[in-house]
Protein backbone atom coordinates (compact mmCIF):
# COMPACT_ATOMS: atom_id res chain seq x y z
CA UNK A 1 0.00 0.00 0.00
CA UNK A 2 1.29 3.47 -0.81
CA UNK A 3 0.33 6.60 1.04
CA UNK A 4 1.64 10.30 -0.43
CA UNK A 5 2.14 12.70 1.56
CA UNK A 6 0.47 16.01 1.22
CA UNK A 7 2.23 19.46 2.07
CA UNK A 8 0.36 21.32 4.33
CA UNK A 9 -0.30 24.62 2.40
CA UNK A 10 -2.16 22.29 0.19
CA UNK A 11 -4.79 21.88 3.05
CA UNK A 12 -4.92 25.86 3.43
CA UNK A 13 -5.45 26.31 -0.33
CA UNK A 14 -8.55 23.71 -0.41
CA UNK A 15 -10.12 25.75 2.57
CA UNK A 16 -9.24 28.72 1.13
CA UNK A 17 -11.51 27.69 -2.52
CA UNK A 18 -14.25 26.42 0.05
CA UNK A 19 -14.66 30.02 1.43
CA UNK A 20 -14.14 31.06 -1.59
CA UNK A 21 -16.90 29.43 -3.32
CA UNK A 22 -19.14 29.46 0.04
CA UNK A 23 -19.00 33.61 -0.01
CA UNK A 24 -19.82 33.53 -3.60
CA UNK A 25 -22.61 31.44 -3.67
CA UNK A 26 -23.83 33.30 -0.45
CA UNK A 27 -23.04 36.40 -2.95
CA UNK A 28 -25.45 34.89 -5.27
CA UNK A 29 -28.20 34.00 -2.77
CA UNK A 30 -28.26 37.49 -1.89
CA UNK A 31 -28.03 39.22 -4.89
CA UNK A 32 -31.26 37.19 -5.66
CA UNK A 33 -33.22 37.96 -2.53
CA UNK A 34 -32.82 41.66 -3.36
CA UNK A 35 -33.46 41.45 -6.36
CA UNK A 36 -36.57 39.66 -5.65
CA UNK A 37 -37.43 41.96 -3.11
CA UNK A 38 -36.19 44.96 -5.34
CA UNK A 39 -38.89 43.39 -8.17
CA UNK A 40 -41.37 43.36 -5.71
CA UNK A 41 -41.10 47.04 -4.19
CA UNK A 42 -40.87 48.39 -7.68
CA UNK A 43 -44.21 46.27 -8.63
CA UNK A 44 -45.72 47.43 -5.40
CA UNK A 45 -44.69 51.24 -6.04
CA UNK A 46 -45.89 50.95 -10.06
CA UNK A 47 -49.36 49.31 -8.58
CA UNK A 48 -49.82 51.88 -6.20
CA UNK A 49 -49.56 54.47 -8.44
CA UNK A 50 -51.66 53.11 -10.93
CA UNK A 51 -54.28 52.71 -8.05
CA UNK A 52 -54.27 56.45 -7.56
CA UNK A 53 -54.68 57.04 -11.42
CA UNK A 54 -58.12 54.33 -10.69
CA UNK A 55 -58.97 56.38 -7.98
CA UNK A 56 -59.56 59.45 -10.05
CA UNK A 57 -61.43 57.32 -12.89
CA UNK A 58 -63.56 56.34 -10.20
CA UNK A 59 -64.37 59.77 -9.34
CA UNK A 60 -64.82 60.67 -12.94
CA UNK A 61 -67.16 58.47 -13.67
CA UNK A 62 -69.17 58.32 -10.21
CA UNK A 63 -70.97 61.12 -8.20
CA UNK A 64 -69.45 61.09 -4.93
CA UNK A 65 -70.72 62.39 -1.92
CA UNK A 66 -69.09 65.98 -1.21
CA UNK A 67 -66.70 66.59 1.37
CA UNK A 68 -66.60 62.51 2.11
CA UNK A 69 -63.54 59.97 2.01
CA UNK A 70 -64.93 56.72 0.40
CA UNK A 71 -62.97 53.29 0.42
CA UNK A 72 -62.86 52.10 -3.38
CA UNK A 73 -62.90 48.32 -3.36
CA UNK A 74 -60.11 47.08 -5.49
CA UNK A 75 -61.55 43.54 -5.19
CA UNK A 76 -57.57 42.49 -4.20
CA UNK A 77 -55.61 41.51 -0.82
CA UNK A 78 -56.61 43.38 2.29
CA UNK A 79 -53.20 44.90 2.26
CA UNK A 80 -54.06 47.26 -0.84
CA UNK A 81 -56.25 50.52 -0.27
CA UNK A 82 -57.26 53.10 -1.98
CA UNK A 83 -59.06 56.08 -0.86
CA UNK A 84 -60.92 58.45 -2.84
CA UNK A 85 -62.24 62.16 -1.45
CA UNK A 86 -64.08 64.96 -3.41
CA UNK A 87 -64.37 68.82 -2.47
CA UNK A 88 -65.09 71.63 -4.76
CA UNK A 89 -62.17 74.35 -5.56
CA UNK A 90 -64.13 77.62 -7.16
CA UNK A 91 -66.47 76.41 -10.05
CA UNK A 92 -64.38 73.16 -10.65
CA UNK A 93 -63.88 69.60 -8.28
CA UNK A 94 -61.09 68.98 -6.35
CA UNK A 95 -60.23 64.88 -6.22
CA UNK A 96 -57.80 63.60 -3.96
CA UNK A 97 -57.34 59.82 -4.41
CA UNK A 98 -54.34 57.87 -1.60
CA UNK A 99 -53.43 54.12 -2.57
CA UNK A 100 -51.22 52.48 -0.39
CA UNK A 101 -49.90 48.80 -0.27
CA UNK A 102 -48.44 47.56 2.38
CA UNK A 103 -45.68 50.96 3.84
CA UNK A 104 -45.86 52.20 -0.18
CA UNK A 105 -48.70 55.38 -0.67
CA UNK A 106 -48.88 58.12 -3.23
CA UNK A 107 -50.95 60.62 -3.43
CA UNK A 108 -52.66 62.73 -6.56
CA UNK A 109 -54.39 65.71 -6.78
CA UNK A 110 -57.08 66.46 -9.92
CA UNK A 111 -58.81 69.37 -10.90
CA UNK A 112 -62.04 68.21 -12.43
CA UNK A 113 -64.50 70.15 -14.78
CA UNK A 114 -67.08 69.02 -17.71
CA UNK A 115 -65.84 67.35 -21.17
CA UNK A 116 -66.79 68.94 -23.93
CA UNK A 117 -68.61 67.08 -26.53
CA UNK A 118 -66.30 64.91 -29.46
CA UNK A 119 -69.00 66.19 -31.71
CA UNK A 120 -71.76 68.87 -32.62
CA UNK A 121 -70.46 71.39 -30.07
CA UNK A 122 -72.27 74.41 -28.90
CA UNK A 123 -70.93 77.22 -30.16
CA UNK A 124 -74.01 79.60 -29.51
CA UNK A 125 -77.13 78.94 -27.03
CA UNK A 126 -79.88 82.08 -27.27
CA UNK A 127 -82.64 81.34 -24.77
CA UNK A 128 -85.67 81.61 -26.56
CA UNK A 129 -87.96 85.18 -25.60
CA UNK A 130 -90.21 85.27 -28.41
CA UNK A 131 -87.08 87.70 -30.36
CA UNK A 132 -84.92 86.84 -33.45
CA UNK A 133 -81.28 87.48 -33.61
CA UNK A 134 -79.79 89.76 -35.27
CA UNK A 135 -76.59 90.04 -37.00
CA UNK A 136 -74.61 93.52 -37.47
CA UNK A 137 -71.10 94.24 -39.50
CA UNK A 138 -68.33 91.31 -38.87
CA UNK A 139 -70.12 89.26 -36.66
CA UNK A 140 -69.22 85.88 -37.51
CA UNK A 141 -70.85 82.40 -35.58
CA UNK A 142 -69.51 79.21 -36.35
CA UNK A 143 -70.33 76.00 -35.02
CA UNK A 144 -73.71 75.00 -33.59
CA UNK A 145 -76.18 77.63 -32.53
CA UNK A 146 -79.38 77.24 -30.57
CA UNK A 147 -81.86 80.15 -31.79
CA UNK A 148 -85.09 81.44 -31.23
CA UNK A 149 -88.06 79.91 -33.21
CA UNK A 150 -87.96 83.29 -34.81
CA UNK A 151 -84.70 82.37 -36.31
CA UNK A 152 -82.36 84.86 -37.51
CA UNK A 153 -82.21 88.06 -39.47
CA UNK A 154 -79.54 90.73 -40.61
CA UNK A 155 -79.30 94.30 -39.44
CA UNK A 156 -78.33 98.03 -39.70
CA UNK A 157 -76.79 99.85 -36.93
CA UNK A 158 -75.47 103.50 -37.89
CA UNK A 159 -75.17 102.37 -41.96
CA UNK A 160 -73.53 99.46 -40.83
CA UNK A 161 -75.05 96.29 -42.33
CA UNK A 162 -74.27 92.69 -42.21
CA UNK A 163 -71.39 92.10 -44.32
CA UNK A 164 -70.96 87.89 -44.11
CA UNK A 165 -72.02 85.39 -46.63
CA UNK A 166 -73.93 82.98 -44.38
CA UNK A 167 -75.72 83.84 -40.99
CA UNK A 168 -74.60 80.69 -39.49
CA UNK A 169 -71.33 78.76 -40.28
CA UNK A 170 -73.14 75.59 -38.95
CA UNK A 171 -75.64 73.45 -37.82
CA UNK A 172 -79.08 75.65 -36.89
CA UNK A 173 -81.08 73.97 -33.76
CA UNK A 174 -83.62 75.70 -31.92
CA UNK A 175 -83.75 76.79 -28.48
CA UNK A 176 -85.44 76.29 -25.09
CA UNK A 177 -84.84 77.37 -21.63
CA UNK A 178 -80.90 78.42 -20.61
CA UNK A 179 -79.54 74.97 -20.02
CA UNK A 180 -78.96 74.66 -16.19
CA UNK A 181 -75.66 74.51 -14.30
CA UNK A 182 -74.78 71.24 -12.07
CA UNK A 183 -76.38 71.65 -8.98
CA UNK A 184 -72.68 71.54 -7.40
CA UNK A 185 -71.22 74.42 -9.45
CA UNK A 186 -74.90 76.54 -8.48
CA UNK A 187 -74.25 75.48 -4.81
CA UNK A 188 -70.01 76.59 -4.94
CA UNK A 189 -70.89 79.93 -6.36
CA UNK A 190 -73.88 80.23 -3.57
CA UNK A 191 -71.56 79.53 -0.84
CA UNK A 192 -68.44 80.32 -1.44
CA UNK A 193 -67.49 83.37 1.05
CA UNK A 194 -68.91 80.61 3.51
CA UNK A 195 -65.68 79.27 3.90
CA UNK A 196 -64.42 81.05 6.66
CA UNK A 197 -67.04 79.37 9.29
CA UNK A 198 -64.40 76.32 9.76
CA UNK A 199 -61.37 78.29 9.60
CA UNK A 200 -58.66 77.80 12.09
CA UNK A 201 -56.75 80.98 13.46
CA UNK A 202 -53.83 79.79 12.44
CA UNK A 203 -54.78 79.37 9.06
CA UNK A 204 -54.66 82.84 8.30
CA UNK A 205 -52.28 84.58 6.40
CA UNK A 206 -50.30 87.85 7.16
CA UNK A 207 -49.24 90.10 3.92
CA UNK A 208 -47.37 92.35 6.75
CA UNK A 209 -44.86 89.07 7.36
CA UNK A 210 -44.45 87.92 3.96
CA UNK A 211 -45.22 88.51 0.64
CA UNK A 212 -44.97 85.11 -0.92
CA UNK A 213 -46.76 82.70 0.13
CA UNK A 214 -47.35 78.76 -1.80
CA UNK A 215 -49.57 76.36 -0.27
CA UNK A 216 -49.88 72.39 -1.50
CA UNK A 217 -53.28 71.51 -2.24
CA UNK A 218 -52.31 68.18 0.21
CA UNK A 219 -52.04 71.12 3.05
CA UNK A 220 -55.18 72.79 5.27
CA UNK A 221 -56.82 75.87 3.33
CA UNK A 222 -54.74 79.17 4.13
CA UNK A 223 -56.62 82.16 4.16
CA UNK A 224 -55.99 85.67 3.22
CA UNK A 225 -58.52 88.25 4.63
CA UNK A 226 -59.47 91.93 4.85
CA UNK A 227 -62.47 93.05 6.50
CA UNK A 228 -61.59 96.94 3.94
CA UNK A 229 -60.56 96.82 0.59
CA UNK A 230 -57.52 94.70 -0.36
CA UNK A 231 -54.98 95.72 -2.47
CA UNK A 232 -52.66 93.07 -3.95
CA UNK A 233 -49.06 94.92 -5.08
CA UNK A 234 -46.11 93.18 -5.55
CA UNK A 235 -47.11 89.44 -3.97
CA UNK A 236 -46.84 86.31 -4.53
CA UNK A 237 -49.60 83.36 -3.88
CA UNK A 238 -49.72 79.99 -5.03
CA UNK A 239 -52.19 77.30 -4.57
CA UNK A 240 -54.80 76.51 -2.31
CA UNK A 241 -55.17 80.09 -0.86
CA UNK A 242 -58.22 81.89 -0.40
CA UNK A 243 -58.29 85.79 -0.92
CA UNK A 244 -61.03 87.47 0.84
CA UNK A 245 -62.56 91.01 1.51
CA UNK A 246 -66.05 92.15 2.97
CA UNK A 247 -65.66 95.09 0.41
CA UNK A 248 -63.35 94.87 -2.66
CA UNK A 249 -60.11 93.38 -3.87
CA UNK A 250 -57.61 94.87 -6.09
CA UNK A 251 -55.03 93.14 -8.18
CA UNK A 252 -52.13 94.54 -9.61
CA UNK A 253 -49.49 93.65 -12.55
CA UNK A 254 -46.49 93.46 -10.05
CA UNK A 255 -48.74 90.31 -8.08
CA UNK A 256 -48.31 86.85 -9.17
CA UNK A 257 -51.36 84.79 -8.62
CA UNK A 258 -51.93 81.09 -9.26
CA UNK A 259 -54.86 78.75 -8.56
CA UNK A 260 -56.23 80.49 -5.91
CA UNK A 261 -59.17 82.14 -5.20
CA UNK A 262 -60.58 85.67 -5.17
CA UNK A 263 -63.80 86.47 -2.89
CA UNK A 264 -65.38 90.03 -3.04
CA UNK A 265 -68.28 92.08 -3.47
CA UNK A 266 -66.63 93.97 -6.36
CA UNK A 267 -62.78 92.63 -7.63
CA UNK A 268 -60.64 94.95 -9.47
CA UNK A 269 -58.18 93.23 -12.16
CA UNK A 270 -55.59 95.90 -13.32
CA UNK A 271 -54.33 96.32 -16.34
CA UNK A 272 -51.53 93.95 -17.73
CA UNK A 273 -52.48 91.56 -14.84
CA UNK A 274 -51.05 88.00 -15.72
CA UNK A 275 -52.16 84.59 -13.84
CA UNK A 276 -53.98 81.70 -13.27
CA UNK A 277 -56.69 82.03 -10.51
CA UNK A 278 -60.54 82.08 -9.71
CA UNK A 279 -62.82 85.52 -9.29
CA UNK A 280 -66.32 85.32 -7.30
CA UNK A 281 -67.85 88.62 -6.77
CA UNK A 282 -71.81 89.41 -6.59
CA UNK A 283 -71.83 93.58 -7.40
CA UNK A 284 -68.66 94.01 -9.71
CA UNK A 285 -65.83 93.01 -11.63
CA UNK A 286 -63.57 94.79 -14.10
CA UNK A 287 -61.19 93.10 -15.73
CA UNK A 288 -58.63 95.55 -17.10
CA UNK A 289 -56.96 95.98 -20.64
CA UNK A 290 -54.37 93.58 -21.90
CA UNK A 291 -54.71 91.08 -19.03
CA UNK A 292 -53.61 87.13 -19.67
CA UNK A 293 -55.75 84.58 -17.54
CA UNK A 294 -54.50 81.46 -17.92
CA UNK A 295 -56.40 77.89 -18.07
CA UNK A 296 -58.32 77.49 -15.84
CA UNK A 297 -59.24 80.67 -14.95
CA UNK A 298 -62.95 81.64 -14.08
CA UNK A 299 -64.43 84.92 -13.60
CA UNK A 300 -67.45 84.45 -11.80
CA UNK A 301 -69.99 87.14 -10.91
CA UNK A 302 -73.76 86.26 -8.77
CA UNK A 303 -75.59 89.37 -8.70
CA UNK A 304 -78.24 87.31 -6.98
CA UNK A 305 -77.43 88.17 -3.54
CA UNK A 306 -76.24 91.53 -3.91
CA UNK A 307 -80.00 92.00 -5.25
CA UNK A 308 -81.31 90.90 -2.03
CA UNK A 309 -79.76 93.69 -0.63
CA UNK A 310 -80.12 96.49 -3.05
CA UNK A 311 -83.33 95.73 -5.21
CA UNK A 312 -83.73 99.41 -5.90
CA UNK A 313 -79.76 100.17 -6.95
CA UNK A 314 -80.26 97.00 -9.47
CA UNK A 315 -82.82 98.75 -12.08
CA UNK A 316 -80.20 101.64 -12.27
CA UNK A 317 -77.27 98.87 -13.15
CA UNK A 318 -75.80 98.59 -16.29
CA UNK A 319 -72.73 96.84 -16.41
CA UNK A 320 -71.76 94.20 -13.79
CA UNK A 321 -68.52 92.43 -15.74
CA UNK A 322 -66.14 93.83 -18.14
CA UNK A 323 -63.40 92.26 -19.88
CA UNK A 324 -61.23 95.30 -21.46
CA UNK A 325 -59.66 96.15 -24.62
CA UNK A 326 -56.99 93.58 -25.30
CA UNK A 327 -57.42 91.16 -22.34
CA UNK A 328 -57.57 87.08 -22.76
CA UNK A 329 -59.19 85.05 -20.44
CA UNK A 330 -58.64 81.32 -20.70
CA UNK A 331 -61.20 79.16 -19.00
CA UNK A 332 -65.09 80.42 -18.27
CA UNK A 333 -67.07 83.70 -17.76
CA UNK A 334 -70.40 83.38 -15.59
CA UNK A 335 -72.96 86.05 -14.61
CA UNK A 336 -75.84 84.91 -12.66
CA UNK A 337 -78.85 87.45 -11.86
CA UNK A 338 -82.51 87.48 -11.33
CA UNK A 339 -83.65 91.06 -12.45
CA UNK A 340 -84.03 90.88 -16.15
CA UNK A 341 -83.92 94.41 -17.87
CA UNK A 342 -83.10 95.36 -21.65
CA UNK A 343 -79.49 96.74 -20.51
CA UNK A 344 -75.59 94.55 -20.70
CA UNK A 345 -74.88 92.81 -17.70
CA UNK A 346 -71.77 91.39 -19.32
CA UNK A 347 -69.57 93.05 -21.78
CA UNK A 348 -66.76 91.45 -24.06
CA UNK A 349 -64.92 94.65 -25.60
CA UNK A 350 -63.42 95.33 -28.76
CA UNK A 351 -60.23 92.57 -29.16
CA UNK A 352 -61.14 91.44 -25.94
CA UNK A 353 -60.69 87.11 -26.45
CA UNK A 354 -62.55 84.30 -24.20
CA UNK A 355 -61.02 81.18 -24.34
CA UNK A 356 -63.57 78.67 -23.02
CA UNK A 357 -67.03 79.40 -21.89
CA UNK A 358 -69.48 82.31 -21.70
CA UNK A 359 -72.58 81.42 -19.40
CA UNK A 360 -74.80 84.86 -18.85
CA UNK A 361 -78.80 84.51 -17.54
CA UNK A 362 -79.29 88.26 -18.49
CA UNK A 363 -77.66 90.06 -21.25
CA UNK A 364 -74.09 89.82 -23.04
CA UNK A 365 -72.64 92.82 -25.09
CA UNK A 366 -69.90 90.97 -27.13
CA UNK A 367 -67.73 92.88 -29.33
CA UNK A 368 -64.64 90.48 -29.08
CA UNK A 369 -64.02 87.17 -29.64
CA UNK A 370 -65.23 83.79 -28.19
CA UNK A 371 -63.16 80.93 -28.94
CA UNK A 372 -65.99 78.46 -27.50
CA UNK A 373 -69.11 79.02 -26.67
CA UNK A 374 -71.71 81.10 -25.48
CA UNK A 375 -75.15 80.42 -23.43
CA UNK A 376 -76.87 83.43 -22.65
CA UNK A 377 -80.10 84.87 -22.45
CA UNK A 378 -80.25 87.73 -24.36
CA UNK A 379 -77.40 90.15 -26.45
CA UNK A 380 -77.38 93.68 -26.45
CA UNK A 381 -75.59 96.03 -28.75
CA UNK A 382 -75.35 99.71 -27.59
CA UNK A 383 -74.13 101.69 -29.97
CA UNK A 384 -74.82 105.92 -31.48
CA UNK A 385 -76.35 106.17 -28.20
CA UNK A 386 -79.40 103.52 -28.06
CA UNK A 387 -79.24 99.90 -27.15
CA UNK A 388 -80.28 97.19 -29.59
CA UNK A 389 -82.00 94.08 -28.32
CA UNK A 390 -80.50 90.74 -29.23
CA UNK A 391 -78.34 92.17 -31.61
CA UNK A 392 -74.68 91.38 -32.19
CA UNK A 393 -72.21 93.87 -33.55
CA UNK A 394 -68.78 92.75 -35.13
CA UNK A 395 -69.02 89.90 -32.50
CA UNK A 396 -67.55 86.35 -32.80
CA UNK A 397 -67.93 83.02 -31.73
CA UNK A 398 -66.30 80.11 -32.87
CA UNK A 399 -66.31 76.62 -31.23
CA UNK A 400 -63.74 75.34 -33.82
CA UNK A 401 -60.96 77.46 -32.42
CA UNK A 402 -61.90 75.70 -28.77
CA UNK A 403 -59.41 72.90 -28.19
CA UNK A 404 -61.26 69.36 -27.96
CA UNK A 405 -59.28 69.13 -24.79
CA UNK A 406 -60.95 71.83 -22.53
CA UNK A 407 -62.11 71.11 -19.83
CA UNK A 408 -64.56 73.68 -18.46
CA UNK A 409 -68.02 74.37 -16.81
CA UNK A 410 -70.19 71.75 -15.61
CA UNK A 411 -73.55 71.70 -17.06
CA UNK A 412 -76.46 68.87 -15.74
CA UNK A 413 -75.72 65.51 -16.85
CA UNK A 414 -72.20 66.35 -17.91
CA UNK A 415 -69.17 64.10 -18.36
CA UNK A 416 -66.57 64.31 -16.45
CA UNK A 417 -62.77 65.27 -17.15
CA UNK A 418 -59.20 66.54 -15.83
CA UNK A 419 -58.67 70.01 -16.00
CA UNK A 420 -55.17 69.81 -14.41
CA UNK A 421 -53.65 68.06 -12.04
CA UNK A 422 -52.68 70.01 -8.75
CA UNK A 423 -49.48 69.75 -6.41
């Protein structure tokens, strides 16, 4: 029998390729558990966000109670949530939707409005008073219009005629009653300088302190108040800010507003005013020359309170809501009132452009453009001195200059769509 005989380094070596080996398969086994667990974080985070993005389908195509956090079942381990809540912000919806699985959540914020329709849009709705409309000089309507039964007809104001080929560049339908507002939107513009009943002291914000102010929509409502007028020079406020006065509120060109909200009896917009933000007033607003309101701005004016108050003042009124020489306005115009009388309530001046909607329950003096459309209940042109009943002078309106994209006011029985989505 023969036996060799083995150095000992030789023993050290074979250890040394067990370690070897034993660290790199533990290496392996490693490298595979995080990646598994790497695989399923990123799964879980991709999931959860989708969730959120179901979460604001869900509100889209539901009617959810207001002011209420629902559970949406996602028919799926008890470990995956999603919650869904819906406010109103101005004239528009505010979703919030939170999925979480497991420690994962994300969050997303949607401003919600109506879609407009794919087809057939409403360029023009004239509520129906037993009058014909009349076109004067350039006006130009194109799209669908809703008319009077006693359909249209061409004018003269001072030797000016009608000077287009057609009267409509469209579809001709005829018209009812002013198609109604949701019943949210109506109830928002009601009760909107209501919001300071629930406010917390220390949700108030001081101009004297700062200047600039930005406040996520994920954060309590901040609150900007003046119980005198309010003049806005040289400030800064972004997001979900509310700017109120018991009088009037001034905004100049040097301010920088964005999303938030302007409450007043009567709201001053200076000229050269740029921003993105909501107006409610019930007595005034004057939007000045060569202002840019960006999408989705609203200028919102209900006289209906303010007539309460001054019944008598109201017969004397003329008009309630300008929009200057020059200005743009992306997003929607409303005047509500209950009076009716045969003077403007709204005027649209010469090169003055609305991007969106027009919705007026009295009269509308256009001499501007419309990019959209407009529902009212009556036009008036006053021009040489007399006012001309349901008469449009060098006016326009054209739906097909509205992108199929807006998003603006709610009407009954509207579908639902995303405006923008908020931070």
């Amino acid at each position: 029998m023969m036996f060799f005989k083995l150095k000992a380094g030789a023993l050290q070596f074979a250890m040394f390729i067990i370690v070897v080996i034993a660290l790199l398969l533990s290496a392996f086994i490693i490298l595979i558990h995080t990646y598994n667990t790497f695989k399923v974080q990123t799964n879980h985070t991709i999931e959860t966000i989708n969730n959120t993005d179901k979460g604001i389908f869900y509100a889209l195509q539901n009617n959810l109670q207001l002011n209420d956090t629902i559970l949406v079942d996602l028919q799926d381990e008890d470990y995956k949530t999603l919650k869904v809540h819906r406010s109103i912000w101005g004239v528009f919806e505010k979703v919030v939707s939170v999925s979480s699985i497991k420690n994962k959540s994300f969050k997303k914020t949607a401003l919600i409005g109506a879609k407009q329709p794919k087809i057939n849009r409403t360029a023009l709705y004239l509520e129906d008073h037993n009058k014909p409309l009349v076109l004067v000089g350039n006006t130009r309507i194109e799209g669908v219009a809703y008319i009077p039964k006693q359909g249209l007809r061409t004018g003269n104001i001072s030797g000016h005629s009608y000077y287009g080929e057609h009267l409509i560049y469209g579809k001709n339908k005829f018209s009812n009653k002013l198609p109604g507002l949701n019943t949210s939107v109506l109830k928002s513009i009601e009760d909107i300088d209501k919001k300071l009943i629930s406010i917390n002291e220390d949700q108030f914000l001081d101009l004297k302190q700062r200047a600039s102010y930005q406040n996520s929509f994920y954060e309590p409502l901040k609150v900007l108040y003046s119980p005198s007028d309010l003049k806005l020079i040289g400030v800064t406020l972004t997001g979900h800010i509310i700017i109120q006065s018991k009088t009037k509120i001034i905004v100049d060109a040097s301010s920088k507003l964005k999303d938030v909200i302007l409450i007043a009896p009567k709201i001053e917009i200076r000229n050269n005013v740029e921003g993105n933000f909501q107006v409610f007033a019930t007595e005034e607003v004057i939007v000045g020359k060569h202002c840019k309101l960006n999408y989705p701005s609203a200028i919102i004016l209900n006289e209906n309170r303010r007539v309460s108050q001054n019944p008598i003042n109201n017969q004397q009124k003329t008009i309630s809501l300008k929009i200057n020489v020059g200005s743009k306005i992306r997003g929607c115009v409303v005047y509500l009132g209950k009076t009716k009388n045969y003077k403007s309530q709204v005027l649209i001046d010469d090169k003055a452009t609305i991007i969106g909607e027009v919705y007026c329950n009295q009269n509308v003096e256009l001499l501007g453009k419309v990019y959209g459309s407009v529902f009212t209940s009556g036009f008036v042109a006053n021009q040489s001195g007399s006012a001309y009943q349901n008469h449009i002078y060098n006016g326009l309106i054209n739906i097909n200059e509205l992108p199929e994209e807006y998003i603006g006011l709610a009407f009954k029985n509207s579908k639902k769509g995303i405006a923008k989505w908020l931070y």
